[in-house]
C-alpha atoms as a PDB file:
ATOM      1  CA  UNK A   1     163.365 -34.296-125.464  1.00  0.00           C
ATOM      2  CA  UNK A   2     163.054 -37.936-125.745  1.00  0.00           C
ATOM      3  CA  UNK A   3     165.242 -39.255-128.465  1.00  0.00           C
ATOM      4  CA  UNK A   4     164.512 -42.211-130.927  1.00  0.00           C
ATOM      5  CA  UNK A   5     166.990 -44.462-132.935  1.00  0.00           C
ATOM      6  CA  UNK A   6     164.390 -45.356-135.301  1.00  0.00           C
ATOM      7  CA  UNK A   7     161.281 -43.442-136.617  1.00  0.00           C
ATOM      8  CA  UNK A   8     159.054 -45.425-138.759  1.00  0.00           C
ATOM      9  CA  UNK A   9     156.408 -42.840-141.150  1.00  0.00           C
ATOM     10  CA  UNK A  10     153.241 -44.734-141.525  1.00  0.00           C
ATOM     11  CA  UNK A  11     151.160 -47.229-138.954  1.00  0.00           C
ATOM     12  CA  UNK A  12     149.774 -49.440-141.344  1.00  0.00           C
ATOM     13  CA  UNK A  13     150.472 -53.152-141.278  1.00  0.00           C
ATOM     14  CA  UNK A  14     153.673 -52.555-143.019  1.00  0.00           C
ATOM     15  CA  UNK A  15     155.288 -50.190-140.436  1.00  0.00           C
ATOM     16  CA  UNK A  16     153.631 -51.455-137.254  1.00  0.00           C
ATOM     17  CA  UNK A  17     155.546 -54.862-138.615  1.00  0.00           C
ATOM     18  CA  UNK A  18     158.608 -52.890-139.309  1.00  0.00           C
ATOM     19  CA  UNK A  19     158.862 -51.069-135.618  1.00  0.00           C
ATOM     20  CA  UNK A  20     158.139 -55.048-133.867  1.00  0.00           C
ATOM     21  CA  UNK A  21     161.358 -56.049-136.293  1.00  0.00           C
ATOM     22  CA  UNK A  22     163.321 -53.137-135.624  1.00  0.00           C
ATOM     23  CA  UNK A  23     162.849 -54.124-131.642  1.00  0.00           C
ATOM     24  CA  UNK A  24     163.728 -58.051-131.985  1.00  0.00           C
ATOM     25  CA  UNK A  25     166.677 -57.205-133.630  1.00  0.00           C
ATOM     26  CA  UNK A  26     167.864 -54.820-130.664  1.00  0.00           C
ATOM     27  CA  UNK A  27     166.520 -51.495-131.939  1.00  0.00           C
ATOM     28  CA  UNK A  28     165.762 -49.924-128.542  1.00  0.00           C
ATOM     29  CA  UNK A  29     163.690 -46.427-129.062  1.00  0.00           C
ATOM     30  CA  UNK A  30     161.038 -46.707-131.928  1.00  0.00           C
ATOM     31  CA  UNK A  31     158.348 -44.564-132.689  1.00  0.00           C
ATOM     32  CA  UNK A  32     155.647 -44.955-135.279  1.00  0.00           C
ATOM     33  CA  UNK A  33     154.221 -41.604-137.133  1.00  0.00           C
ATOM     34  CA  UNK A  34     150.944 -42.059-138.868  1.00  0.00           C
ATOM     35  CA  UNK A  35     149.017 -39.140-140.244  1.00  0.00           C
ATOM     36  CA  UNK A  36     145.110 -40.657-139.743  1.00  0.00           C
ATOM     37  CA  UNK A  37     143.355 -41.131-136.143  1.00  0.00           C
ATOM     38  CA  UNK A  38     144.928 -44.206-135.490  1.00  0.00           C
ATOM     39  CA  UNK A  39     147.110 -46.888-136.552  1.00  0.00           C
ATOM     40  CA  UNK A  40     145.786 -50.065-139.023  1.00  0.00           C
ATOM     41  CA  UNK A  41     146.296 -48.093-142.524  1.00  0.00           C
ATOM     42  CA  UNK A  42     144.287 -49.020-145.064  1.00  0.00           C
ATOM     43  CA  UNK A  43     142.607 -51.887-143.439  1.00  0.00           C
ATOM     44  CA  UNK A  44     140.407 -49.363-141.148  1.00  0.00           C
ATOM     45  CA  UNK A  45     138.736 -48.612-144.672  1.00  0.00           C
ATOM     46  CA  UNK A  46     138.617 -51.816-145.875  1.00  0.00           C
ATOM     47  CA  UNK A  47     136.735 -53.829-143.423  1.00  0.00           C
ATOM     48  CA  UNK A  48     133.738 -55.136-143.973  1.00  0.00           C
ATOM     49  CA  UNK A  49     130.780 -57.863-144.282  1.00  0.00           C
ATOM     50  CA  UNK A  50     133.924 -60.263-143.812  1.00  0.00           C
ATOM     51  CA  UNK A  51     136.230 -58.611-146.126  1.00  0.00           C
ATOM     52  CA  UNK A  52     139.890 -58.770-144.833  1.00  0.00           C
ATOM     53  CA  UNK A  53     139.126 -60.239-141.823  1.00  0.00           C
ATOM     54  CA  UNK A  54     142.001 -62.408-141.975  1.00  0.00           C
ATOM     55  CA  UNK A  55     144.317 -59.347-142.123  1.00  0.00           C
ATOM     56  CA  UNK A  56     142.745 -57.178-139.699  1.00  0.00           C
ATOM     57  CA  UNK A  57     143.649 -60.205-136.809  1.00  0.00           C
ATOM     58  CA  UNK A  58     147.049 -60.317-137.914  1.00  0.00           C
ATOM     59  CA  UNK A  59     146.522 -56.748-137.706  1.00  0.00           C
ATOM     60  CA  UNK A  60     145.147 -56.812-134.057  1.00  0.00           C
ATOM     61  CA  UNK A  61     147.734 -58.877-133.037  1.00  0.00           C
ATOM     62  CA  UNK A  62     150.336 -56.378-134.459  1.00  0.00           C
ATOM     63  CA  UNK A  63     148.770 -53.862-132.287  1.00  0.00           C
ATOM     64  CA  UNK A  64     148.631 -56.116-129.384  1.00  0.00           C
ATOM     65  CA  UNK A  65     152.028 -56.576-129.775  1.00  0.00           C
ATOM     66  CA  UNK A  66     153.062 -52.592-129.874  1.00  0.00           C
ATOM     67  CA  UNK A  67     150.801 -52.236-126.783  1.00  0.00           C
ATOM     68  CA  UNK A  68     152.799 -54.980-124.622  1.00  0.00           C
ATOM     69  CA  UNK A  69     156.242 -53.569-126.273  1.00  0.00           C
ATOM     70  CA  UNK A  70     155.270 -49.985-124.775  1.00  0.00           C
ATOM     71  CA  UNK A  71     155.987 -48.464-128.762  1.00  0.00           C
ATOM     72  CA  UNK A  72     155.453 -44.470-128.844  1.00  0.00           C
ATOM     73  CA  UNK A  73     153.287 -43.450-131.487  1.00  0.00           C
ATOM     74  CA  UNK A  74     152.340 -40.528-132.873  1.00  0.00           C
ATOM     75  CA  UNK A  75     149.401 -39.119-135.017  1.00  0.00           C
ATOM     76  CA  UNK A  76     150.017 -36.437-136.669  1.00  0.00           C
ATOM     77  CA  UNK A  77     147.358 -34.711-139.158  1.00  0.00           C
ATOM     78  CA  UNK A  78     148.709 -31.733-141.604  1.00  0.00           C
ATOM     79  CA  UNK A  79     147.785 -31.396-145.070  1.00  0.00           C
ATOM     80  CA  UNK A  80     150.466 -30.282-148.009  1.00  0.00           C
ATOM     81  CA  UNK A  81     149.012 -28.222-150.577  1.00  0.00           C
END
């Protein structure tokens, strides 16, 4: 079983920029848990004609970033009722 010193719940912007953080400042195993087919949170919805294009390549370069950095992530869909 691999084992993690930091898991981060959500892959939006906020927690892709938290798990890049976590690694700068010597963090070593991070994964990223997101509950929708893939990382970007709310921006995947949001994107269009334009709109929020100036987050979504901050965005991309977040991703980029995980990518190079080799970041486990993990999508995992369950609904609470």
């Amino acid at each position: 079983m691999i084992q993690y010193d930091l898991i981060v719940v959500g892959g939006g912007i906020s927690g892709m920029t938290a798990a890049l953080s976590a690694l700068e400042n010597g963090v070593k195993n991070v994964i990223i848990i997101e509950r929708e087919d893939s990382l970007g949170g709310v921006v995947n919805q949001c994107i269009h004609s334009g709109f929020g294009s100036s987050i979504l390549n901050v965005e991309v370069q977040v991703l980029n970033m995980l990518i190079l950095l080799e970041i486990d992530y993990l999508i995992i869909k369950f609904i609470l009722s």
